[in-house]
PDB file of N, CA and C in Angstrom:
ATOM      1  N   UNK A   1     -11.134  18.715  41.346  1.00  0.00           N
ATOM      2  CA  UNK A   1     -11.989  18.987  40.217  1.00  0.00           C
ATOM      3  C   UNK A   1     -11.462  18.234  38.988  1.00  0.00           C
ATOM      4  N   UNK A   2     -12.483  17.709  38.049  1.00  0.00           N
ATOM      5  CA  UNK A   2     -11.836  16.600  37.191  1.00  0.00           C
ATOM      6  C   UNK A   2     -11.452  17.661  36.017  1.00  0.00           C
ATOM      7  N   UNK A   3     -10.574  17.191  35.577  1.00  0.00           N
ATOM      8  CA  UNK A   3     -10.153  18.351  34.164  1.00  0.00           C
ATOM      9  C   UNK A   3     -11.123  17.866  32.861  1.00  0.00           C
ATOM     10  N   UNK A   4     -11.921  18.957  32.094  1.00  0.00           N
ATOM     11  CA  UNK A   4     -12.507  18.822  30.875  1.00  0.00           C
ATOM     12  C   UNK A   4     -11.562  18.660  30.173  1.00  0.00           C
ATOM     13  N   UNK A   5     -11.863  17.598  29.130  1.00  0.00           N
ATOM     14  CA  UNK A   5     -10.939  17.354  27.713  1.00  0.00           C
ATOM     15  C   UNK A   5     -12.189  17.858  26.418  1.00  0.00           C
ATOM     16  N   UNK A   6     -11.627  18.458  25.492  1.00  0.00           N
ATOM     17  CA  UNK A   6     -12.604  18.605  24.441  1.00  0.00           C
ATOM     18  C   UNK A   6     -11.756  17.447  23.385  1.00  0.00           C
ATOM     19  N   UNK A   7     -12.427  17.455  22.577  1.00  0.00           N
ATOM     20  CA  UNK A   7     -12.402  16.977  20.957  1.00  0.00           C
ATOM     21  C   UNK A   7     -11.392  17.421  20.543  1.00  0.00           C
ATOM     22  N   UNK A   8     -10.801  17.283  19.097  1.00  0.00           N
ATOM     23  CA  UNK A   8     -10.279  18.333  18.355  1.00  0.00           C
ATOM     24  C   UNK A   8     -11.121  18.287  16.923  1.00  0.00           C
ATOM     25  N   UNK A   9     -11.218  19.602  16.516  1.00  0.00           N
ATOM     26  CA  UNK A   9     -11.702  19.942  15.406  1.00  0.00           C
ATOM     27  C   UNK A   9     -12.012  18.723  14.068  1.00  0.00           C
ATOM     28  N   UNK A  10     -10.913  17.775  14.065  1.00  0.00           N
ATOM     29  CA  UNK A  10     -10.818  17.001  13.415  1.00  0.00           C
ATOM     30  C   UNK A  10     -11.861  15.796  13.738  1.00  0.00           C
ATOM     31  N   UNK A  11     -11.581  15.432  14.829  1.00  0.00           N
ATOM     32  CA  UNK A  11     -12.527  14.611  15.294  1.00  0.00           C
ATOM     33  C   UNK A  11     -13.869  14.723  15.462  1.00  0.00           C
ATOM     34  N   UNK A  12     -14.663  16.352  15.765  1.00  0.00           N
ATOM     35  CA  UNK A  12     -15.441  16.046  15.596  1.00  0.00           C
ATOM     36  C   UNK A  12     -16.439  16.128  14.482  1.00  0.00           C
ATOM     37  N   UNK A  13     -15.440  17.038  13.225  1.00  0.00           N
ATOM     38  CA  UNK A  13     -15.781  16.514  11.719  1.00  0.00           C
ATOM     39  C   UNK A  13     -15.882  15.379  11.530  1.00  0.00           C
ATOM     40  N   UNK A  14     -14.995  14.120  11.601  1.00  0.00           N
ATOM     41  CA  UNK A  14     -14.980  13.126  11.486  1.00  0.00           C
ATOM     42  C   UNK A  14     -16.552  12.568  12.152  1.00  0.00           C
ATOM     43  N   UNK A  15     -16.427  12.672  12.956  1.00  0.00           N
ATOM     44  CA  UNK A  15     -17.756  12.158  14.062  1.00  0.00           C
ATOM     45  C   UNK A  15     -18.711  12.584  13.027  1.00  0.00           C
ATOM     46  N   UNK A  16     -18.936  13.781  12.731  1.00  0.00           N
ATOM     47  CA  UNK A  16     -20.358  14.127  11.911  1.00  0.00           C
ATOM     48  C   UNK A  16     -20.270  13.320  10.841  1.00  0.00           C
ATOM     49  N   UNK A  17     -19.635  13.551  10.048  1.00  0.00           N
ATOM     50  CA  UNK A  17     -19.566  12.344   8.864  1.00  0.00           C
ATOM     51  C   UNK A  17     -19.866  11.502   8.847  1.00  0.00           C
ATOM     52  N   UNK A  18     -19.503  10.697   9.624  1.00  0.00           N
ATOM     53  CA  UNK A  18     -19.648   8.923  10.132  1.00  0.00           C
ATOM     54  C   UNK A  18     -21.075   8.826  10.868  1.00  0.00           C
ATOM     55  N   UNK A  19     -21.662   9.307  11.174  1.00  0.00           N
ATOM     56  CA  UNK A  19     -22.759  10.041  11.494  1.00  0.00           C
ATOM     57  C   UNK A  19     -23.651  10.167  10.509  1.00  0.00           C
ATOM     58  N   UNK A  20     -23.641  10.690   9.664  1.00  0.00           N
ATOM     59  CA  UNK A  20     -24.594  10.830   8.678  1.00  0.00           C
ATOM     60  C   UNK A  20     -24.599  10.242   7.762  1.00  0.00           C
ATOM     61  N   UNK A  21     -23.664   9.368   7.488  1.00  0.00           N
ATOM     62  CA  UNK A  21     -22.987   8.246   6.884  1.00  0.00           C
ATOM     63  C   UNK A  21     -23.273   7.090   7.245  1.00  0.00           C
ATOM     64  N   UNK A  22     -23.783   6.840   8.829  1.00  0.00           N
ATOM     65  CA  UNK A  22     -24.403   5.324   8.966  1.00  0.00           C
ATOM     66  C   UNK A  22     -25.478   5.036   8.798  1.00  0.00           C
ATOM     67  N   UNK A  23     -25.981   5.139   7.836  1.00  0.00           N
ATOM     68  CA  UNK A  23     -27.501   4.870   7.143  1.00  0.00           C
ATOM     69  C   UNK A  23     -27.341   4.716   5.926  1.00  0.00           C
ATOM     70  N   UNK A  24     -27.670   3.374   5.275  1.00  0.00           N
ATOM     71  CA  UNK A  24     -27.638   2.602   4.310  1.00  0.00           C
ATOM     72  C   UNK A  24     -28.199   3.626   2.730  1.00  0.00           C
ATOM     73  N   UNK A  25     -29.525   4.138   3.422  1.00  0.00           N
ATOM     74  CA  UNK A  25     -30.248   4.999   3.004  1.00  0.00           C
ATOM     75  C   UNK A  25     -29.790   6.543   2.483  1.00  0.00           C
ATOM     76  N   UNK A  26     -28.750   6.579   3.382  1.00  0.00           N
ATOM     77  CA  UNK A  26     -27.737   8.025   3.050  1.00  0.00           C
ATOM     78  C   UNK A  26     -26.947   7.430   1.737  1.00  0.00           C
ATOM     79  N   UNK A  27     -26.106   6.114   1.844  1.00  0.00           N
ATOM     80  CA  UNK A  27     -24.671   5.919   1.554  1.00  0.00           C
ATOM     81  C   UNK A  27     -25.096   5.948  -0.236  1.00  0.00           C
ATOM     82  N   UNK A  28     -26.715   5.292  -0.412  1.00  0.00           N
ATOM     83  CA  UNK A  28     -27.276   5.060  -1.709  1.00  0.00           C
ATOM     84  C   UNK A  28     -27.540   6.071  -2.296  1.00  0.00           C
ATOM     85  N   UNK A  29     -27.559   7.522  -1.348  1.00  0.00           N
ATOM     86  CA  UNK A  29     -28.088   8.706  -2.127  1.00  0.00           C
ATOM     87  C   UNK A  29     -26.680   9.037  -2.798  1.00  0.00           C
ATOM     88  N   UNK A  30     -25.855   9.103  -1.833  1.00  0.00           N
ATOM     89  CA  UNK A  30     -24.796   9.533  -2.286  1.00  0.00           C
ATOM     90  C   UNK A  30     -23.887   8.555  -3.026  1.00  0.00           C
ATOM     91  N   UNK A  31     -24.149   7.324  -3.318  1.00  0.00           N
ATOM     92  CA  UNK A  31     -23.493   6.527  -4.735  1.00  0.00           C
ATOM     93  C   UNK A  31     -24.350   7.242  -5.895  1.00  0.00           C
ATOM     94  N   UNK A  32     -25.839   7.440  -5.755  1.00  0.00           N
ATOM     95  CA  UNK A  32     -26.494   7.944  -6.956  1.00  0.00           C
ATOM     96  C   UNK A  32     -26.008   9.042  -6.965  1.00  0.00           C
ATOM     97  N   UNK A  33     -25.656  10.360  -6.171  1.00  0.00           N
ATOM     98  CA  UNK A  33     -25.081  11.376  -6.813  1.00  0.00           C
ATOM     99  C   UNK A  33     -23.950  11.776  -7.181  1.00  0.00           C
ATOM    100  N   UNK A  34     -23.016  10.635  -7.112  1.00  0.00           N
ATOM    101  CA  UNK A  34     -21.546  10.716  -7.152  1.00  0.00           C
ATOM    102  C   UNK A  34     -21.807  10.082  -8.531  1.00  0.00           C
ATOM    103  N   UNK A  35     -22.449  10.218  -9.558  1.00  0.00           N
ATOM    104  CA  UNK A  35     -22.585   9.495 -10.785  1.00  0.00           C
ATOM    105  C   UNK A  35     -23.286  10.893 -11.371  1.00  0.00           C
ATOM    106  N   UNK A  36     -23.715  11.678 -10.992  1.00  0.00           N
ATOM    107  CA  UNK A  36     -24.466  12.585 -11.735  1.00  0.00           C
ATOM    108  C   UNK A  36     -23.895  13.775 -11.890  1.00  0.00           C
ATOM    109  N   UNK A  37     -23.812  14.890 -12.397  1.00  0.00           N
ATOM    110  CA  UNK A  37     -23.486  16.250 -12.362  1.00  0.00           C
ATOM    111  C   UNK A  37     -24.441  17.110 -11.322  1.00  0.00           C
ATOM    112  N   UNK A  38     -25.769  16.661 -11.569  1.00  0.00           N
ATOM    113  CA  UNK A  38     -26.839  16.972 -10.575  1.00  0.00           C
ATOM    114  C   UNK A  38     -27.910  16.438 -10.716  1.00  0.00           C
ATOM    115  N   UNK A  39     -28.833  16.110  -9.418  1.00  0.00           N
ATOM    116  CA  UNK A  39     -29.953  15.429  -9.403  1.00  0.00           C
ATOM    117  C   UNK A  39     -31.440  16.046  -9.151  1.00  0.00           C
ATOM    118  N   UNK A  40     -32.481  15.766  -9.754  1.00  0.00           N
ATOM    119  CA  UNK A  40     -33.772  16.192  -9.231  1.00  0.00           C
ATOM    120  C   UNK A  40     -34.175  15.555  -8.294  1.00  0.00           C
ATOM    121  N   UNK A  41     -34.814  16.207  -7.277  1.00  0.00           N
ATOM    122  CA  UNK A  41     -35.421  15.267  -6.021  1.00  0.00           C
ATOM    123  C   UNK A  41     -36.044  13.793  -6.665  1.00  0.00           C
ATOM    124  N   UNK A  42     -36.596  13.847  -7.648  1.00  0.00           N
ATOM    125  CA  UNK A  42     -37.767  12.744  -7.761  1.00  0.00           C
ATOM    126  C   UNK A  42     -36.654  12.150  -8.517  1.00  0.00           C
ATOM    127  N   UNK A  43     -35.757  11.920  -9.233  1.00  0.00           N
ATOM    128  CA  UNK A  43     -34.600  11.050  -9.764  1.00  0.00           C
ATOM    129  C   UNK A  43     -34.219  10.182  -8.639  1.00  0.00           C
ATOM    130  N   UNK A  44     -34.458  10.936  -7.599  1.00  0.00           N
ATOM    131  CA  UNK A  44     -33.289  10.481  -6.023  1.00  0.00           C
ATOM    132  C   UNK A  44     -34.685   9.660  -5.551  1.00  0.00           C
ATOM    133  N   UNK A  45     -35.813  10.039  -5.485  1.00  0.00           N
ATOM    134  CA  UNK A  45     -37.097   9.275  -5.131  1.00  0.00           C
ATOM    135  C   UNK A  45     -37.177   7.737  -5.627  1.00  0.00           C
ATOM    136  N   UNK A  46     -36.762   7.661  -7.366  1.00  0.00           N
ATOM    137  CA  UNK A  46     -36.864   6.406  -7.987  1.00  0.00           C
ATOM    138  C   UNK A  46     -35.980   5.161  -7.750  1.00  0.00           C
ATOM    139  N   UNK A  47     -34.734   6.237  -7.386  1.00  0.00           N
ATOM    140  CA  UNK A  47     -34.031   4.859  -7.163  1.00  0.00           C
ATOM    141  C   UNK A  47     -33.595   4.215  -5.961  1.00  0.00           C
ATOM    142  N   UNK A  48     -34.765   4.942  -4.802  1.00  0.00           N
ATOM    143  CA  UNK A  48     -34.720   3.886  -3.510  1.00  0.00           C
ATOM    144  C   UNK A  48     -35.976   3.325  -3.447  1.00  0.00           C
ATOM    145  N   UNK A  49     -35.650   2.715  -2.553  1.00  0.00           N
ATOM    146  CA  UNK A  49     -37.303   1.662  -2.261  1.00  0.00           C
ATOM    147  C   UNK A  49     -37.828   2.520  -1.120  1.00  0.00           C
ATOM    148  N   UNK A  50     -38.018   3.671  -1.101  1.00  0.00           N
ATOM    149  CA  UNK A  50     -38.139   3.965   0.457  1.00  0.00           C
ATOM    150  C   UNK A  50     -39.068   5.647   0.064  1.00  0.00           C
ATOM    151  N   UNK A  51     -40.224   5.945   1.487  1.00  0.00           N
ATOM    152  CA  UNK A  51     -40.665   6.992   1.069  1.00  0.00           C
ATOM    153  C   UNK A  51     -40.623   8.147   0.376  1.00  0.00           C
ATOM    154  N   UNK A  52     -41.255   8.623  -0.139  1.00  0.00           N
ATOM    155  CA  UNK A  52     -40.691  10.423  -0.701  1.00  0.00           C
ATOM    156  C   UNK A  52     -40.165  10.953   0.855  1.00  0.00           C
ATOM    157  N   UNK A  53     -40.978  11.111   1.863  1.00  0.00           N
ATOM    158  CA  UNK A  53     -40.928  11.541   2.754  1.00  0.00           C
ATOM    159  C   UNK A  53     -39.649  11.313   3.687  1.00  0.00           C
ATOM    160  N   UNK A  54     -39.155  10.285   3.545  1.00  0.00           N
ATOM    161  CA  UNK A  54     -37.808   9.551   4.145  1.00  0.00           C
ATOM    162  C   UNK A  54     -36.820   9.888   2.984  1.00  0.00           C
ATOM    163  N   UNK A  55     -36.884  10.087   1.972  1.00  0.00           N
ATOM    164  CA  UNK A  55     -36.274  10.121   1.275  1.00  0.00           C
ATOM    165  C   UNK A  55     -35.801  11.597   1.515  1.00  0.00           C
ATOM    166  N   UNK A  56     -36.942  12.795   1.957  1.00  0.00           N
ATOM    167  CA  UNK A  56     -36.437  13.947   2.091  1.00  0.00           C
ATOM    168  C   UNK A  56     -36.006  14.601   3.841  1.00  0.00           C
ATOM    169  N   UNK A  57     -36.245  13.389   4.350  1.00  0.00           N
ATOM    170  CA  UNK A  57     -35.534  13.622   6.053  1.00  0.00           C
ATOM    171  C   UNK A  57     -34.176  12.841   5.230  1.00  0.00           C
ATOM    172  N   UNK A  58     -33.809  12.192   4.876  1.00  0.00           N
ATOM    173  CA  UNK A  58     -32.533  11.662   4.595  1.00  0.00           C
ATOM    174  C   UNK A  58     -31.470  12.997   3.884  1.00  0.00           C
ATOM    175  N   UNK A  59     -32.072  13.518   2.600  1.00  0.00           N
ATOM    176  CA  UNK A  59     -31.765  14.516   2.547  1.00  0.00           C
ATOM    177  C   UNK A  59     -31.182  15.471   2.996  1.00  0.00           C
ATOM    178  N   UNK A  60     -32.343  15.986   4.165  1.00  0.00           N
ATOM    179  CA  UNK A  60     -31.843  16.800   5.257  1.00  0.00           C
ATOM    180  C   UNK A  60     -30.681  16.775   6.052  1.00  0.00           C
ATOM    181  N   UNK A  61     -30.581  15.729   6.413  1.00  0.00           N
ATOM    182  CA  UNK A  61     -29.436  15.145   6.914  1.00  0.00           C
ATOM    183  C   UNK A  61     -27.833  15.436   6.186  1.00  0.00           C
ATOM    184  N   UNK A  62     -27.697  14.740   5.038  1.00  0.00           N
ATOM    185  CA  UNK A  62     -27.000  14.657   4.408  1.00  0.00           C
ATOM    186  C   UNK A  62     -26.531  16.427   4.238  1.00  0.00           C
ATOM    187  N   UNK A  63     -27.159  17.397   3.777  1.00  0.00           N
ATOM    188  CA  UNK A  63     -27.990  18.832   3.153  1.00  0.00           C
ATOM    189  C   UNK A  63     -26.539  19.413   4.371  1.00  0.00           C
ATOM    190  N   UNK A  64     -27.266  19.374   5.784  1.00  0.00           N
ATOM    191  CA  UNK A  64     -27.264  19.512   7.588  1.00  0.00           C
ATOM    192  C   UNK A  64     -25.816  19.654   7.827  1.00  0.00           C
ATOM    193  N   UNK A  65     -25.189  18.006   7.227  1.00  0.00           N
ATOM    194  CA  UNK A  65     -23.437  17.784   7.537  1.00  0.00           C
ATOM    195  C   UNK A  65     -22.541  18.271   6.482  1.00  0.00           C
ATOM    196  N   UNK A  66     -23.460  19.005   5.375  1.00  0.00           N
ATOM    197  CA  UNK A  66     -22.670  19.428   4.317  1.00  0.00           C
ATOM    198  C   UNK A  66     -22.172  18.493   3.405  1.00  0.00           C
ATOM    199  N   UNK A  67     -22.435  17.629   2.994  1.00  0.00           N
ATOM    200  CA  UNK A  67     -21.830  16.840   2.082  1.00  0.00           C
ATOM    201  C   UNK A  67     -22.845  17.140   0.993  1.00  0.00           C
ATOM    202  N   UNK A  68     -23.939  17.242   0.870  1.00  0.00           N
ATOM    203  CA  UNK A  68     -24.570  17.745  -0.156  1.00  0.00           C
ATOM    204  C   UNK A  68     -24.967  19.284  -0.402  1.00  0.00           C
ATOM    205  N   UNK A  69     -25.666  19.581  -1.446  1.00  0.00           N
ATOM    206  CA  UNK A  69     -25.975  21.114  -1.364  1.00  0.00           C
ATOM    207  C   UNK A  69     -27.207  20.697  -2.448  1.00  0.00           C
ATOM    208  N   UNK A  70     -28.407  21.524  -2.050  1.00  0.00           N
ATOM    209  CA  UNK A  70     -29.271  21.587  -2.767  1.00  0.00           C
ATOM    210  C   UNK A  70     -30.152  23.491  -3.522  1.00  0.00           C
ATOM    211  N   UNK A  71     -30.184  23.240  -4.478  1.00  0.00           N
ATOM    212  CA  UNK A  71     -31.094  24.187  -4.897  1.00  0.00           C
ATOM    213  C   UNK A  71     -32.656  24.294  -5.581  1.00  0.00           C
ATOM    214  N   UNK A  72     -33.019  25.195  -5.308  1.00  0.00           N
ATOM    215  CA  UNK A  72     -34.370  25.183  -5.455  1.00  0.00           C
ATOM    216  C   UNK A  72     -35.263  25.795  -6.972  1.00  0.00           C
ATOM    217  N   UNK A  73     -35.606  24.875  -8.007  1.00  0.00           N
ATOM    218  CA  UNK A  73     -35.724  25.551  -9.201  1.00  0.00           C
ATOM    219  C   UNK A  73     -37.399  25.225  -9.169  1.00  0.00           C
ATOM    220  N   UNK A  74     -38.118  26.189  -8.620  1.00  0.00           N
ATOM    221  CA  UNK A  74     -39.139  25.626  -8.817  1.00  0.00           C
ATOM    222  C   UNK A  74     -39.919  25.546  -9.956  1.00  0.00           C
ATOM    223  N   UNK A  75     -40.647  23.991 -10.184  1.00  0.00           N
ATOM    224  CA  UNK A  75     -41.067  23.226  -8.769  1.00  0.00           C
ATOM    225  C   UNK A  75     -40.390  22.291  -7.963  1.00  0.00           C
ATOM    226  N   UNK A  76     -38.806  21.956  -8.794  1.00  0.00           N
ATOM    227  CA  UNK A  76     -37.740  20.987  -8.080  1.00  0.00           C
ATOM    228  C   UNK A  76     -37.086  21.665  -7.362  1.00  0.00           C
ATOM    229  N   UNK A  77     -36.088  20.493  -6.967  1.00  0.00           N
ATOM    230  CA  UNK A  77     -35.615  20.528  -5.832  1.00  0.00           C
ATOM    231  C   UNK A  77     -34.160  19.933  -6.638  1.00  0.00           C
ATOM    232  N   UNK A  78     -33.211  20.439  -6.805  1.00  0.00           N
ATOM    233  CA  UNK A  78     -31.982  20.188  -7.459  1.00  0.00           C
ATOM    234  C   UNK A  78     -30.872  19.770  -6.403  1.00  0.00           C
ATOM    235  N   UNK A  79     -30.014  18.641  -6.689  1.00  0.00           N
ATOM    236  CA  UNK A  79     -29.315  18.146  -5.363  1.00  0.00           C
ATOM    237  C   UNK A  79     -28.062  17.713  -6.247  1.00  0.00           C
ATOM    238  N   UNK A  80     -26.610  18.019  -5.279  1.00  0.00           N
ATOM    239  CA  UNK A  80     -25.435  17.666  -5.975  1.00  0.00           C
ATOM    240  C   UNK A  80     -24.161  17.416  -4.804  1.00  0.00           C
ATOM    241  N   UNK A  81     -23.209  16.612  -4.952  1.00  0.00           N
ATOM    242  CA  UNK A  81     -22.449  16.798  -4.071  1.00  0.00           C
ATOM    243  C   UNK A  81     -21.501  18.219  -3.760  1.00  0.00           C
ATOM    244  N   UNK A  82     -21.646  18.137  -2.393  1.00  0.00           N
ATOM    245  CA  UNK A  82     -20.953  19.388  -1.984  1.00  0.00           C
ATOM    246  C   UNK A  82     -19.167  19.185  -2.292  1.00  0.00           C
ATOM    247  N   UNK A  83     -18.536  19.326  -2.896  1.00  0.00           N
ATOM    248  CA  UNK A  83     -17.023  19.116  -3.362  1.00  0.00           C
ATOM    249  C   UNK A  83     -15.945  18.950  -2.412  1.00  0.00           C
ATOM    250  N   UNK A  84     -16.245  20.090  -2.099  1.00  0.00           N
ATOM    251  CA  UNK A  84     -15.045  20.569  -1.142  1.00  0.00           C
ATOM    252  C   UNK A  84     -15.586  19.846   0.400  1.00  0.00           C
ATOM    253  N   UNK A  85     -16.524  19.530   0.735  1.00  0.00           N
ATOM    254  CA  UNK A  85     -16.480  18.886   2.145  1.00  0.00           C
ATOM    255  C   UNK A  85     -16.445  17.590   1.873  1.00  0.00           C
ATOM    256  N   UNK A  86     -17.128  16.362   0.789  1.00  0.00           N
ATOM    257  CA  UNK A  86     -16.438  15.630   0.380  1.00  0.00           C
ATOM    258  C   UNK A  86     -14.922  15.634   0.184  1.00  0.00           C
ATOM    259  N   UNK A  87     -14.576  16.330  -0.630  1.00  0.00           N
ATOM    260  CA  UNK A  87     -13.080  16.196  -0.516  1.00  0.00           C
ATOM    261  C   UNK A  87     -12.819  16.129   1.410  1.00  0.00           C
ATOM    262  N   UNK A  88     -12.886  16.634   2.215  1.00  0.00           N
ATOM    263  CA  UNK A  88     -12.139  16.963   3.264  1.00  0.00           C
ATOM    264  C   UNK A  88     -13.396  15.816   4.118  1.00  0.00           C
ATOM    265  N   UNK A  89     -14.157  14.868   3.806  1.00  0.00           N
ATOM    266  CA  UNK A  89     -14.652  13.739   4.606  1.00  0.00           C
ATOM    267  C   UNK A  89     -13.435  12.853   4.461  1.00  0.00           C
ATOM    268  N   UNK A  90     -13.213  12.707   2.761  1.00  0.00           N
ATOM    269  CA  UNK A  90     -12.504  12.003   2.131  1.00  0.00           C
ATOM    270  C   UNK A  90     -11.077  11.911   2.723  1.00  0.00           C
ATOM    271  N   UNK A  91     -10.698  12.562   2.766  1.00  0.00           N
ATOM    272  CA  UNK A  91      -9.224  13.034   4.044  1.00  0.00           C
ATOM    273  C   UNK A  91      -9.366  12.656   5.382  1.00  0.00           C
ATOM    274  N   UNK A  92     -10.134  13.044   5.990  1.00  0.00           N
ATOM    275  CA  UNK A  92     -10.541  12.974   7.617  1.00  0.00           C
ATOM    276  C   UNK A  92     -10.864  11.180   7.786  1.00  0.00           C
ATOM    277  N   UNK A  93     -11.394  10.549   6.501  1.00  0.00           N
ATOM    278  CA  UNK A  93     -11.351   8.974   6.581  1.00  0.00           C
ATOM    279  C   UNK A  93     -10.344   8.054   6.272  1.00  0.00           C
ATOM    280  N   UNK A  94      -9.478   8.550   5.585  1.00  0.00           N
ATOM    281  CA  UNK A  94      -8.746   7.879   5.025  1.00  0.00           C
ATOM    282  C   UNK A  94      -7.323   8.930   5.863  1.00  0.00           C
ATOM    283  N   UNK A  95      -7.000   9.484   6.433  1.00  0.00           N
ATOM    284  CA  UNK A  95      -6.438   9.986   7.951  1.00  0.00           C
ATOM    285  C   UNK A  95      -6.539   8.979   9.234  1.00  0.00           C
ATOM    286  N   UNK A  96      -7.528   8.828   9.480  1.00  0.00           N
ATOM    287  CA  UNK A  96      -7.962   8.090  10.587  1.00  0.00           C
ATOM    288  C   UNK A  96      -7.962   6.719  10.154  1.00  0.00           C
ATOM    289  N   UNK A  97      -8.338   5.833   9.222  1.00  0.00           N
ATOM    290  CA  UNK A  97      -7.674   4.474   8.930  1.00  0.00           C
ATOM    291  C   UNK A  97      -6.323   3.938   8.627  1.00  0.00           C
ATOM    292  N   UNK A  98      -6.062   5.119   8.064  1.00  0.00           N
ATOM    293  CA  UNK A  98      -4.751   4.914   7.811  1.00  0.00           C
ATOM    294  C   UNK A  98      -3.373   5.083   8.331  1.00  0.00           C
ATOM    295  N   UNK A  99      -3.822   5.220  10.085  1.00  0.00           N
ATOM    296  CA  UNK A  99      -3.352   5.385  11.282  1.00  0.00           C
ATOM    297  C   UNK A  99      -2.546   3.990  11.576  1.00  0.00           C
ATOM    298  N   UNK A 100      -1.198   4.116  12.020  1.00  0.00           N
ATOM    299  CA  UNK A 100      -0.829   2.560  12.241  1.00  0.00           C
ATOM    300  C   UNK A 100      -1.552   2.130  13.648  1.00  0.00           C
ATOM    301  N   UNK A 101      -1.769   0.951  13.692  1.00  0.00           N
ATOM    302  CA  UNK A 101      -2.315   0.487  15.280  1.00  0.00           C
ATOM    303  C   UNK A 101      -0.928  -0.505  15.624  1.00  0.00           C
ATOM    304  N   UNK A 102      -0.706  -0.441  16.974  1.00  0.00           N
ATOM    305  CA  UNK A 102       0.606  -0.841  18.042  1.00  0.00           C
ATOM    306  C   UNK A 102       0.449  -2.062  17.671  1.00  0.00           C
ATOM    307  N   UNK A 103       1.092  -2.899  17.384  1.00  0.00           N
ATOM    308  CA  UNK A 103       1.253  -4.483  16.869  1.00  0.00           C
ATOM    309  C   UNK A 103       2.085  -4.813  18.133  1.00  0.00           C
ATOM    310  N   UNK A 104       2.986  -4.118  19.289  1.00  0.00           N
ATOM    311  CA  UNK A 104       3.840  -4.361  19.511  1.00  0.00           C
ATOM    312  C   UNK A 104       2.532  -5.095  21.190  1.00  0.00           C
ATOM    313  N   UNK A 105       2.004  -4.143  21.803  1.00  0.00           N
ATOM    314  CA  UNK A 105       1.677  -4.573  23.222  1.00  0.00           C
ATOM    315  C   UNK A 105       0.307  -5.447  22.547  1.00  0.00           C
ATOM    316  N   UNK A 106       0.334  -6.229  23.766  1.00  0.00           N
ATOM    317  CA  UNK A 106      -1.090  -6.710  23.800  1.00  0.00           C
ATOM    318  C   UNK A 106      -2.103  -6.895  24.827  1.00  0.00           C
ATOM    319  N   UNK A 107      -2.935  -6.070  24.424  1.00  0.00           N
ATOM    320  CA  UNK A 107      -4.311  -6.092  24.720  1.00  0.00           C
ATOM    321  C   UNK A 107      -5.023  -7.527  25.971  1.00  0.00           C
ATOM    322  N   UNK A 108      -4.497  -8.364  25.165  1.00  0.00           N
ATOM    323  CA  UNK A 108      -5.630  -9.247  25.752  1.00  0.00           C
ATOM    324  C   UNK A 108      -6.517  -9.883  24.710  1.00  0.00           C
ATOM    325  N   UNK A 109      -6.932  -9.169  24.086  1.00  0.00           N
ATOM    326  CA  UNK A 109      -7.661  -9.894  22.476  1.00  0.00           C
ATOM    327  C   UNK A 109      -6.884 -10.575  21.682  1.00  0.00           C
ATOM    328  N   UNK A 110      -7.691 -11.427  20.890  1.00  0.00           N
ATOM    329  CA  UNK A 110      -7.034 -12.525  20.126  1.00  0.00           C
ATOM    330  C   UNK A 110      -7.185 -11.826  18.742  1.00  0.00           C
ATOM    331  N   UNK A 111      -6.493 -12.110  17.893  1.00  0.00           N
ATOM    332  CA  UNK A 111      -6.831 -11.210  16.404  1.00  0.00           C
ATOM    333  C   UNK A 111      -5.723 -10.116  16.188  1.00  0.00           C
TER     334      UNK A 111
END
């Protein structure tokens, strides 16, 4: 019987992140809200080139992995970075790059 290996906790935070993070469309929401104290949906609408509608599945996303948090003042839609899971993306990336890689064996690849 083959033995199951899981993840560890770390990794698969990491995974979500990077994850919701590979979309160009995400990375722009979150340069625009890393400049603001907080945003209205339609602030976040103007400054992409891209649907309302995409604009609020992108959202979701972002909302989903926790890096953002939104509230609801109606008739907006109020959006801000989530702190504390930023902080701990921010760790979990700069953890994992900043990993030494074996200089010593080789692979087979050139580089």
């Amino acid at each position: 019987m083959e033995e199951i290996k899981e993840y560890t906790l770390k990794q698969e935070l990491l995974a979500k992140f990077a994850r919701v993070l590979g979309h160009p469309a995400r990375i722009a929401i979150m340069d625009f809200l890393a400049k603001q104290p907080n945003c209205y949906f339609g602030d976040i609408n103007e400054e992409l080139p891209i649907a309302k509608a995409t604009v609020s599945q992108h959202l979701s996303a972002l909302k989903e992995a926790g890096l953002i948090q939104g509230e609801i003042e109606t008739p907006k839609v109020r959006y801000c970075i989530n702190k504390e899971n930023w902080t701990l993306a921010s760790l979990l990336f700069k953890d994992f790059f900043d990993k030494p890689i074996n200089k010593n064996g080789n692979c087979g690849c050139s580089g």
